[in-house]
PDB file of N, CA and C in Angstrom:
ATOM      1  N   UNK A   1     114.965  87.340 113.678  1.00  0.00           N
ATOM      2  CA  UNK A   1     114.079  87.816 112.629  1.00  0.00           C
ATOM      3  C   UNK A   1     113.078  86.713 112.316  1.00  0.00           C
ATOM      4  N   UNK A   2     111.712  86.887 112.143  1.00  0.00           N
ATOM      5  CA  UNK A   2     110.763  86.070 111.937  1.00  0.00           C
ATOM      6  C   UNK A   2     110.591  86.176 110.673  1.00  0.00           C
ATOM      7  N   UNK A   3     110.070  84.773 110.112  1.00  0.00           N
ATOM      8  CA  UNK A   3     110.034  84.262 108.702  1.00  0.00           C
ATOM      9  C   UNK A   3     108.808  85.065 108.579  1.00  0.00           C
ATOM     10  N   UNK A   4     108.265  84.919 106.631  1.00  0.00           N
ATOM     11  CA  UNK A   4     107.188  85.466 105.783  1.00  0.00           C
ATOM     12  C   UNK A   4     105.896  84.774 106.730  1.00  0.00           C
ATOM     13  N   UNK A   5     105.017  85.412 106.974  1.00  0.00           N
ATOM     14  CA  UNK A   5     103.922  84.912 107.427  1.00  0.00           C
ATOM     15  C   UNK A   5     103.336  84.148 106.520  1.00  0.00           C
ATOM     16  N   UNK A   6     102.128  83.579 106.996  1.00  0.00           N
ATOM     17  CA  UNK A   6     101.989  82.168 105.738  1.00  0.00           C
ATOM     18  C   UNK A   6     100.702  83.047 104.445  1.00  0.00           C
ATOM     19  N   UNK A   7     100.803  82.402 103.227  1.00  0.00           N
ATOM     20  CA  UNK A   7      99.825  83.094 102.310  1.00  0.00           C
ATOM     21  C   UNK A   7      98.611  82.771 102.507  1.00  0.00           C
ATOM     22  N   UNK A   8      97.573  83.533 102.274  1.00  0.00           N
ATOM     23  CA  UNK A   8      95.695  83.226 102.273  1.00  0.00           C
ATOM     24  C   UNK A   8      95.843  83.491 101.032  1.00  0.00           C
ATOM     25  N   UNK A   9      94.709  82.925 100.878  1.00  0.00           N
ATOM     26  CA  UNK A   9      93.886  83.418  99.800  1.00  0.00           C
ATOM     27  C   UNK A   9      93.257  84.891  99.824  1.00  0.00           C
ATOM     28  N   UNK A  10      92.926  85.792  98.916  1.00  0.00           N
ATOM     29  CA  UNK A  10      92.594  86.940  98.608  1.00  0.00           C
ATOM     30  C   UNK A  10      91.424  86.908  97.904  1.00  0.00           C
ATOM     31  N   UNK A  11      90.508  87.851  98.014  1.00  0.00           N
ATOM     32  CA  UNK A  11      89.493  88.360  97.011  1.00  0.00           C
ATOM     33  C   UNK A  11      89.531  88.535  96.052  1.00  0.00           C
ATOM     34  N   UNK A  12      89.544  87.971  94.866  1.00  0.00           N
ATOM     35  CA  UNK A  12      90.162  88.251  93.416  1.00  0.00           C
ATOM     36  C   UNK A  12      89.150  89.126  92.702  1.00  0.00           C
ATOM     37  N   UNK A  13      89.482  90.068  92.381  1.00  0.00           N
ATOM     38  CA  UNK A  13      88.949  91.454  90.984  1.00  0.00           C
ATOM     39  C   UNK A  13      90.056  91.969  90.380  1.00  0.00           C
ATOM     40  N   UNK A  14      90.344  90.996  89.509  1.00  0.00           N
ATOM     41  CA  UNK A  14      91.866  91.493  88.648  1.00  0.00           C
ATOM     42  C   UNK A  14      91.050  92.189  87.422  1.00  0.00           C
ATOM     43  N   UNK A  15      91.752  92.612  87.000  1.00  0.00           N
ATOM     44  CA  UNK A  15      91.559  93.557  85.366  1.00  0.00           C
ATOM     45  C   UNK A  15      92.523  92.996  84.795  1.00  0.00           C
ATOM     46  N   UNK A  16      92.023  92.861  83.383  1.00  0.00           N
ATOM     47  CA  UNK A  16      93.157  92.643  82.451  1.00  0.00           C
ATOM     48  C   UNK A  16      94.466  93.077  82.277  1.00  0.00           C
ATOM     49  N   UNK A  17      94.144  94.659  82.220  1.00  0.00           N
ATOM     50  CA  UNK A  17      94.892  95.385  81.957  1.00  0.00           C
ATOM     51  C   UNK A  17      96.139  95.846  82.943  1.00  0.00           C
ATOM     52  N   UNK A  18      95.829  95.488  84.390  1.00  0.00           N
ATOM     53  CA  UNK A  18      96.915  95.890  85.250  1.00  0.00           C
ATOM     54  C   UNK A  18      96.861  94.577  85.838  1.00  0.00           C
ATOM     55  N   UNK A  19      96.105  93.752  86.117  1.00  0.00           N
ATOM     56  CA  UNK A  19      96.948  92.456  86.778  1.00  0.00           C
ATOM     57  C   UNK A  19      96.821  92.770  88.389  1.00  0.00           C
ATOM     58  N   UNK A  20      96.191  94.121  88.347  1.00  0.00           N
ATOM     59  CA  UNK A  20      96.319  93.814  90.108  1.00  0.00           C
ATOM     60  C   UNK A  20      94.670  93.245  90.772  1.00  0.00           C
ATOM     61  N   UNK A  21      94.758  93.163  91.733  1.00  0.00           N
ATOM     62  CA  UNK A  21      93.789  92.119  93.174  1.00  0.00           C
ATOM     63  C   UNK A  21      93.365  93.441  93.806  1.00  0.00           C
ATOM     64  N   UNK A  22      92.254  93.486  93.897  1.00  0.00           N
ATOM     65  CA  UNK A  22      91.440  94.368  94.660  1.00  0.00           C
ATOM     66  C   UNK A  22      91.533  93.143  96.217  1.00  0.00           C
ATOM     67  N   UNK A  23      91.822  93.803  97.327  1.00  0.00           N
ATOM     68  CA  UNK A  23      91.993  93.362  98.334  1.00  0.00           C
ATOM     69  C   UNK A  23      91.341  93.589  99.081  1.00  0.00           C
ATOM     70  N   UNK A  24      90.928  93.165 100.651  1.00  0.00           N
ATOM     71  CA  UNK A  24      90.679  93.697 101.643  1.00  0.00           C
ATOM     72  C   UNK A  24      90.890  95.030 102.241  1.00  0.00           C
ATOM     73  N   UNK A  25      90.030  95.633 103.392  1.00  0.00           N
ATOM     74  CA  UNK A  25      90.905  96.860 103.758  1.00  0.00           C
ATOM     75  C   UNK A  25      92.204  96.729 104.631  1.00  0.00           C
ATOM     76  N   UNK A  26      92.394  95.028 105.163  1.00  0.00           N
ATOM     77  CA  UNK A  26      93.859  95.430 106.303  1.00  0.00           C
ATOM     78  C   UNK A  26      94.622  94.815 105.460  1.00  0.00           C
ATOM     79  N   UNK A  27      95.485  94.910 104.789  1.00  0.00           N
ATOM     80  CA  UNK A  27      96.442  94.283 103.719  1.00  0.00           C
ATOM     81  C   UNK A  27      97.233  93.119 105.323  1.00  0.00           C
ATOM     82  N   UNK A  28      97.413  93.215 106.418  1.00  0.00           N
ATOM     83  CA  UNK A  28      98.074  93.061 107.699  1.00  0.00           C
ATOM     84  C   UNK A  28      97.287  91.664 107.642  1.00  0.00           C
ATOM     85  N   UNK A  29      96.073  91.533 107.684  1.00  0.00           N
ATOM     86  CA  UNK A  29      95.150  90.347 107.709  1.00  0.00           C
ATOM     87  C   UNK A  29      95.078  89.983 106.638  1.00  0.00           C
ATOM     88  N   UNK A  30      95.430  89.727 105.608  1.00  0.00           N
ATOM     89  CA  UNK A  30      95.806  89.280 103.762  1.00  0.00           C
ATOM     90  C   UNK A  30      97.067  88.439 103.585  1.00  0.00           C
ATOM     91  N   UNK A  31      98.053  89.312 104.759  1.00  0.00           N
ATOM     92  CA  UNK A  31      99.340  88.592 104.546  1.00  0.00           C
ATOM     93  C   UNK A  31      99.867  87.841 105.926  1.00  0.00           C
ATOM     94  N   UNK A  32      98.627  87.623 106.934  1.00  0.00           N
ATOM     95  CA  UNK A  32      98.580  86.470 107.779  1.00  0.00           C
ATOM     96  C   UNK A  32      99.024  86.876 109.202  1.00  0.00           C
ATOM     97  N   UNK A  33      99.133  88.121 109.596  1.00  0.00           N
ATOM     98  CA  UNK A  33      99.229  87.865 110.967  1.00  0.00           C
ATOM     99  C   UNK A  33      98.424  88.233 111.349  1.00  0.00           C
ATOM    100  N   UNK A  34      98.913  87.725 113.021  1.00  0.00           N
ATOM    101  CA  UNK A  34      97.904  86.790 113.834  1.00  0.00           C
ATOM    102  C   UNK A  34      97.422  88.555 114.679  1.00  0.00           C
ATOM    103  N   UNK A  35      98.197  89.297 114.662  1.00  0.00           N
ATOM    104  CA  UNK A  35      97.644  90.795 115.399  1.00  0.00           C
ATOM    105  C   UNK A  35      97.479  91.447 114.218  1.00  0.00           C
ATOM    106  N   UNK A  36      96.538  91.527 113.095  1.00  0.00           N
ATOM    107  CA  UNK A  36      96.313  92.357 111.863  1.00  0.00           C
ATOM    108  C   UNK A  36      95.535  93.497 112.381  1.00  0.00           C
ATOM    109  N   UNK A  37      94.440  93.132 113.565  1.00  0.00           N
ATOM    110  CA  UNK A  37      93.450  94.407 113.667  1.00  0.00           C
ATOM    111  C   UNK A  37      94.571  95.469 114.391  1.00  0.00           C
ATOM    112  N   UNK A  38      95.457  94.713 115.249  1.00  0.00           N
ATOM    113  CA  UNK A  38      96.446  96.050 116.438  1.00  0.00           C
ATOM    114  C   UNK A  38      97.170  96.556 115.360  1.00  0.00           C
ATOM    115  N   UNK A  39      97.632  95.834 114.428  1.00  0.00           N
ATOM    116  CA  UNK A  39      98.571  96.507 113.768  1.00  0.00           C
ATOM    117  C   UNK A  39      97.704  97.612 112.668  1.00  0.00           C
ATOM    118  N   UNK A  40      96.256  97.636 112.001  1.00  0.00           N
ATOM    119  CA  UNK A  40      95.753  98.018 111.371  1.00  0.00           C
ATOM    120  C   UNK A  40      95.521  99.434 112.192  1.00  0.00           C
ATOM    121  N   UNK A  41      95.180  99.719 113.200  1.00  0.00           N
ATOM    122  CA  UNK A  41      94.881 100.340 114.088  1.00  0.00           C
ATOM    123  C   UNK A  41      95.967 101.392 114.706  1.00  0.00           C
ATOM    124  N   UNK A  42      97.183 100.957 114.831  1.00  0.00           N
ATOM    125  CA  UNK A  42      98.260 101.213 114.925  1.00  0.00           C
ATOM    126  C   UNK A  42      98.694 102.155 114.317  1.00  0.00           C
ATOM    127  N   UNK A  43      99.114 101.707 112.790  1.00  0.00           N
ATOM    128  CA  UNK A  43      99.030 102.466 111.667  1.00  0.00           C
ATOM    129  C   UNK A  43      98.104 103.541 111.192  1.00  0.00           C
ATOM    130  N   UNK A  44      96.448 103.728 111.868  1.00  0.00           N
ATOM    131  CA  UNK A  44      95.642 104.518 111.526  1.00  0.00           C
ATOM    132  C   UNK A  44      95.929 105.795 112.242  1.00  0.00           C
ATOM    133  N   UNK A  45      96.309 105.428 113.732  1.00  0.00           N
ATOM    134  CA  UNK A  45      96.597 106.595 114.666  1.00  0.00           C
ATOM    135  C   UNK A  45      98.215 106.705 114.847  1.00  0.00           C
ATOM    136  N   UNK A  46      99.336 106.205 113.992  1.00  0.00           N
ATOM    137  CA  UNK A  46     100.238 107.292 113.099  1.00  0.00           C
ATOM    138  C   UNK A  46      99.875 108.060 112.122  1.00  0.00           C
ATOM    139  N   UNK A  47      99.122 107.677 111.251  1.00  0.00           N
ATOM    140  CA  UNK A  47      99.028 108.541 109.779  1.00  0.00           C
ATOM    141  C   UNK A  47      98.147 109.640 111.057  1.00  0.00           C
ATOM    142  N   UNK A  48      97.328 109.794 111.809  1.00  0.00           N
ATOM    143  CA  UNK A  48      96.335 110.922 111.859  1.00  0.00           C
ATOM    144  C   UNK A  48      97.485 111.947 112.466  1.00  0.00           C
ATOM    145  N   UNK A  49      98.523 111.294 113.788  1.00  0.00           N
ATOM    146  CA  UNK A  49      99.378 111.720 114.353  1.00  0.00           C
ATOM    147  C   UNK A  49     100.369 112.680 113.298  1.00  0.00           C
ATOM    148  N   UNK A  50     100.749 112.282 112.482  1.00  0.00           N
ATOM    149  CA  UNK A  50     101.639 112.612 111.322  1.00  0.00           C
ATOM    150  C   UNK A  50     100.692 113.882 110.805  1.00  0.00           C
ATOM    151  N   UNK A  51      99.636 113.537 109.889  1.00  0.00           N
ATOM    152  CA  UNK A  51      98.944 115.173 109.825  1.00  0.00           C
ATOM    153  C   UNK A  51      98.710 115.992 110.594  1.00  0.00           C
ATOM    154  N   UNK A  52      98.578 115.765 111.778  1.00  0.00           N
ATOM    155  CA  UNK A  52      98.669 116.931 112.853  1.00  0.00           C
ATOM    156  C   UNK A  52     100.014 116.884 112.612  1.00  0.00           C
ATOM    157  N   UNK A  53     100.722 116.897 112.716  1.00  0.00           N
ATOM    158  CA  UNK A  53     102.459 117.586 113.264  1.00  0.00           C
ATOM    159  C   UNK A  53     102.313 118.099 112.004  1.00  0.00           C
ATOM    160  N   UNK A  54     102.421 117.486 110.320  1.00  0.00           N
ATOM    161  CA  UNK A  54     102.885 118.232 109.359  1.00  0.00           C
ATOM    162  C   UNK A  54     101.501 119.658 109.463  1.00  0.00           C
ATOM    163  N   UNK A  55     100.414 119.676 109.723  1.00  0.00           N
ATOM    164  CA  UNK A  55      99.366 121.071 109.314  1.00  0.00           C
ATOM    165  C   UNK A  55     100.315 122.053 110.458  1.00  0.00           C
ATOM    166  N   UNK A  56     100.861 121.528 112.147  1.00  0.00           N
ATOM    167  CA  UNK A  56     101.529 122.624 112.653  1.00  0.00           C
ATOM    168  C   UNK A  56     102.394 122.723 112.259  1.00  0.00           C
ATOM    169  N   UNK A  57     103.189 122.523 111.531  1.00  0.00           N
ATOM    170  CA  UNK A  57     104.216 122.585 110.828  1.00  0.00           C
ATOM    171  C   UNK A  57     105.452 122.446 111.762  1.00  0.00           C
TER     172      UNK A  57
END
């Protein structure tokens, strides 16, 4: 099992009120690895894969 990838720095737009970080679009490249675009990519053509199977039901 491979350790936490290492931290970057992030784009900071916090709000008061919730405390959260407006981020980048690959959260994959935020939290440091070194294949963020394959894995970003990866993930885009499951989710499309996944709505086709759930619309044929």
């Amino acid at each position: 099992m491979r350790g936490a990838p290492p931290v970057v720095p992030v784009r900071v737009a916090c709000t008061e009120m919730t405390g959260l970080e407006k981020g980048r679009a690959n959260v994959y490249a935020e939290l440091g690895y070194a294949n963020a675009e394959k894995m970003l990519v990866e993930v885009k053509l499951m989710t499309a894969i996944r709505k086709v199977i759930e619309t044929r039901g």
